[in-house]
C-alpha atoms as a PDB file:
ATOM      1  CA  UNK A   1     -21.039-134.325  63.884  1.00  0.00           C
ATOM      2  CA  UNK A   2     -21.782-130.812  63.519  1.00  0.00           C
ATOM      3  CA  UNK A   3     -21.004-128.955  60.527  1.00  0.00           C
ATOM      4  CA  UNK A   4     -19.268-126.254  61.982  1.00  0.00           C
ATOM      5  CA  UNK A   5     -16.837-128.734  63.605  1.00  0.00           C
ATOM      6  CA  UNK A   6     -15.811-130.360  60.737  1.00  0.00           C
ATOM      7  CA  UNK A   7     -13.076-129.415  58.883  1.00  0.00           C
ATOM      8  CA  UNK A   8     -11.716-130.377  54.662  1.00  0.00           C
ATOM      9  CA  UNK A   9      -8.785-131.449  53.029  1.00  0.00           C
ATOM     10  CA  UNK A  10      -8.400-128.374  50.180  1.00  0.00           C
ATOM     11  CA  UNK A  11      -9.204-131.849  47.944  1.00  0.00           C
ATOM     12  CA  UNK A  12     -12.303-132.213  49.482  1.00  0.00           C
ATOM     13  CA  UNK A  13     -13.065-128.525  49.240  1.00  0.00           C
ATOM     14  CA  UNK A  14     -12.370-128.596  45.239  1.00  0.00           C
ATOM     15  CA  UNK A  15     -14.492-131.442  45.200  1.00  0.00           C
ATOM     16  CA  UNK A  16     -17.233-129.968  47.370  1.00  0.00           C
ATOM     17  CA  UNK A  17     -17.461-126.798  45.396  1.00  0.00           C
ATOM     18  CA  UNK A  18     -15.949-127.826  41.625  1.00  0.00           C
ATOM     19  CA  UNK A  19     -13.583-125.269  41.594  1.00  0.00           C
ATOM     20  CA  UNK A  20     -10.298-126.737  41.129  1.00  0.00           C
ATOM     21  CA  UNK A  21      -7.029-127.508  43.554  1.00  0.00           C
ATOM     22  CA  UNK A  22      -4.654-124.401  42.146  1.00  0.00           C
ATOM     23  CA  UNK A  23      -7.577-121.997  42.440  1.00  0.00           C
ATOM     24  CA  UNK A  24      -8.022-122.689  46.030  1.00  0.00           C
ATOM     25  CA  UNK A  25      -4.099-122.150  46.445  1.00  0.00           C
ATOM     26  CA  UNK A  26      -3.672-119.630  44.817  1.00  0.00           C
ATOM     27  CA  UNK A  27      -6.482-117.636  46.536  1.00  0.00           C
ATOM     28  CA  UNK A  28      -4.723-118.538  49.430  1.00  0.00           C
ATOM     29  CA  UNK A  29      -1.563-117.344  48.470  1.00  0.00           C
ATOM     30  CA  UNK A  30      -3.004-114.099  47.751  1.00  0.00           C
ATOM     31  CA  UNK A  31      -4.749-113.622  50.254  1.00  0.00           C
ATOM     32  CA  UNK A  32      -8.848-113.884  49.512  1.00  0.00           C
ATOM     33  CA  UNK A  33     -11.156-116.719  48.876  1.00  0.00           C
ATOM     34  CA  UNK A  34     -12.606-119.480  51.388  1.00  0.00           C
ATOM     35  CA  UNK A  35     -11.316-118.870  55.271  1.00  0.00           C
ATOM     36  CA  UNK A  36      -8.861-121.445  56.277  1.00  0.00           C
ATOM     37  CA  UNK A  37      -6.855-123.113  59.309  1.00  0.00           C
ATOM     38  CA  UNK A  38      -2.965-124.406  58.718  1.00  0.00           C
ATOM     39  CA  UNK A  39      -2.063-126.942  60.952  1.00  0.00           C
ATOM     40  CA  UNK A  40       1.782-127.452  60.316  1.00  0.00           C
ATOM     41  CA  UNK A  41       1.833-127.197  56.312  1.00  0.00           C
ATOM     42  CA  UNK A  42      -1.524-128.852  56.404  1.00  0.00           C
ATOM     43  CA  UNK A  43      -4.488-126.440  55.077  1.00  0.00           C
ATOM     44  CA  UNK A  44      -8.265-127.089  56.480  1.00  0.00           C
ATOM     45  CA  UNK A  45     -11.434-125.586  55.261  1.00  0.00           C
ATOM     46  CA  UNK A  46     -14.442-125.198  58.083  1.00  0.00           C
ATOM     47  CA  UNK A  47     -17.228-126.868  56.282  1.00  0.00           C
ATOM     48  CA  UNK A  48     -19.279-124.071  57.576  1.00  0.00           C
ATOM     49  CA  UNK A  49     -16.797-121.333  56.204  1.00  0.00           C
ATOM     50  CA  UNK A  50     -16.735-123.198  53.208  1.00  0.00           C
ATOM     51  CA  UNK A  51     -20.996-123.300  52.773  1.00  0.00           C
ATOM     52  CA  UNK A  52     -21.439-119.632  54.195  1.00  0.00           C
ATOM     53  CA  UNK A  53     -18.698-118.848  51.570  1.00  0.00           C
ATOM     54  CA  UNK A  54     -20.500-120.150  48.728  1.00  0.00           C
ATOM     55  CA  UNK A  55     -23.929-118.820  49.717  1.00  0.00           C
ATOM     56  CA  UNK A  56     -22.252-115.441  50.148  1.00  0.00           C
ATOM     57  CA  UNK A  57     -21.992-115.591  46.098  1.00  0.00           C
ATOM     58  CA  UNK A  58     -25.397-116.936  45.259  1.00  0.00           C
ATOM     59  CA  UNK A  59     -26.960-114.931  42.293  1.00  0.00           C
ATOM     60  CA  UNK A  60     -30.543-114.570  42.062  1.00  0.00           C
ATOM     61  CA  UNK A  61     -31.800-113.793  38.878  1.00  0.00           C
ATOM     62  CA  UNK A  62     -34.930-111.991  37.856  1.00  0.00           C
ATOM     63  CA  UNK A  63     -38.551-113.626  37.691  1.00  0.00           C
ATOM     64  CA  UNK A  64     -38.028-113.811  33.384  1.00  0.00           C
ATOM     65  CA  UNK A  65     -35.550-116.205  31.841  1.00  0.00           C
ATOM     66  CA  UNK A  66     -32.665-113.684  30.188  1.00  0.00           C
ATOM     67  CA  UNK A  67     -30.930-114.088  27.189  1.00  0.00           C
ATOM     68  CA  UNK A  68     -27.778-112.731  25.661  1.00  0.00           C
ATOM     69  CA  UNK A  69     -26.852-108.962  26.956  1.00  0.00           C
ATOM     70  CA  UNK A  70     -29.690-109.212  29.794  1.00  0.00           C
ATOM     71  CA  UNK A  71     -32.904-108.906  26.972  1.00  0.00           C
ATOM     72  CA  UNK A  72     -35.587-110.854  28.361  1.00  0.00           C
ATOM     73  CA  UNK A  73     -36.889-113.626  26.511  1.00  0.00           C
ATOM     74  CA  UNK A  74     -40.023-114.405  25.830  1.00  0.00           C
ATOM     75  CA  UNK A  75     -41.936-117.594  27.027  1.00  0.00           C
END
């Protein structure tokens, strides 16, 4: 099946991404975080929504390994 097609319980979605149940609710409640559909009282992620959303926060750090307060450290 195709990614974009297939949709998460908000369990799944915790499970997916480690962050936990009442931090997915309560994003939703006010109103940022992960897209989602409702479905009666049910709540579905896009597993697509729910990658692009992750990638969307990806850090990349510089070339040198950093310590405490951004110094770099050395090798």
């Amino acid at each position: 099946m195709d990614d974009s097609y297939q949709y998460l319980t908000e369990v799944e979605v915790s499970q997916m991404t480690r962050m936990a149940v009442q931090t997915l609710r309560n994003d939703r409640f006010n109103g940022r975080g992960i897209p989602y559909s409702k479905i009666g009282r049910s709540v579905r992620y896009s597993h697509h929504d729910v990658v692009v959303y992750m990638e969307s926060r990806k850090i990349s750090t510089t070339s040198g390994r950093t310590g405490h307060m951004g110094h770099i450290l050395k090798s």
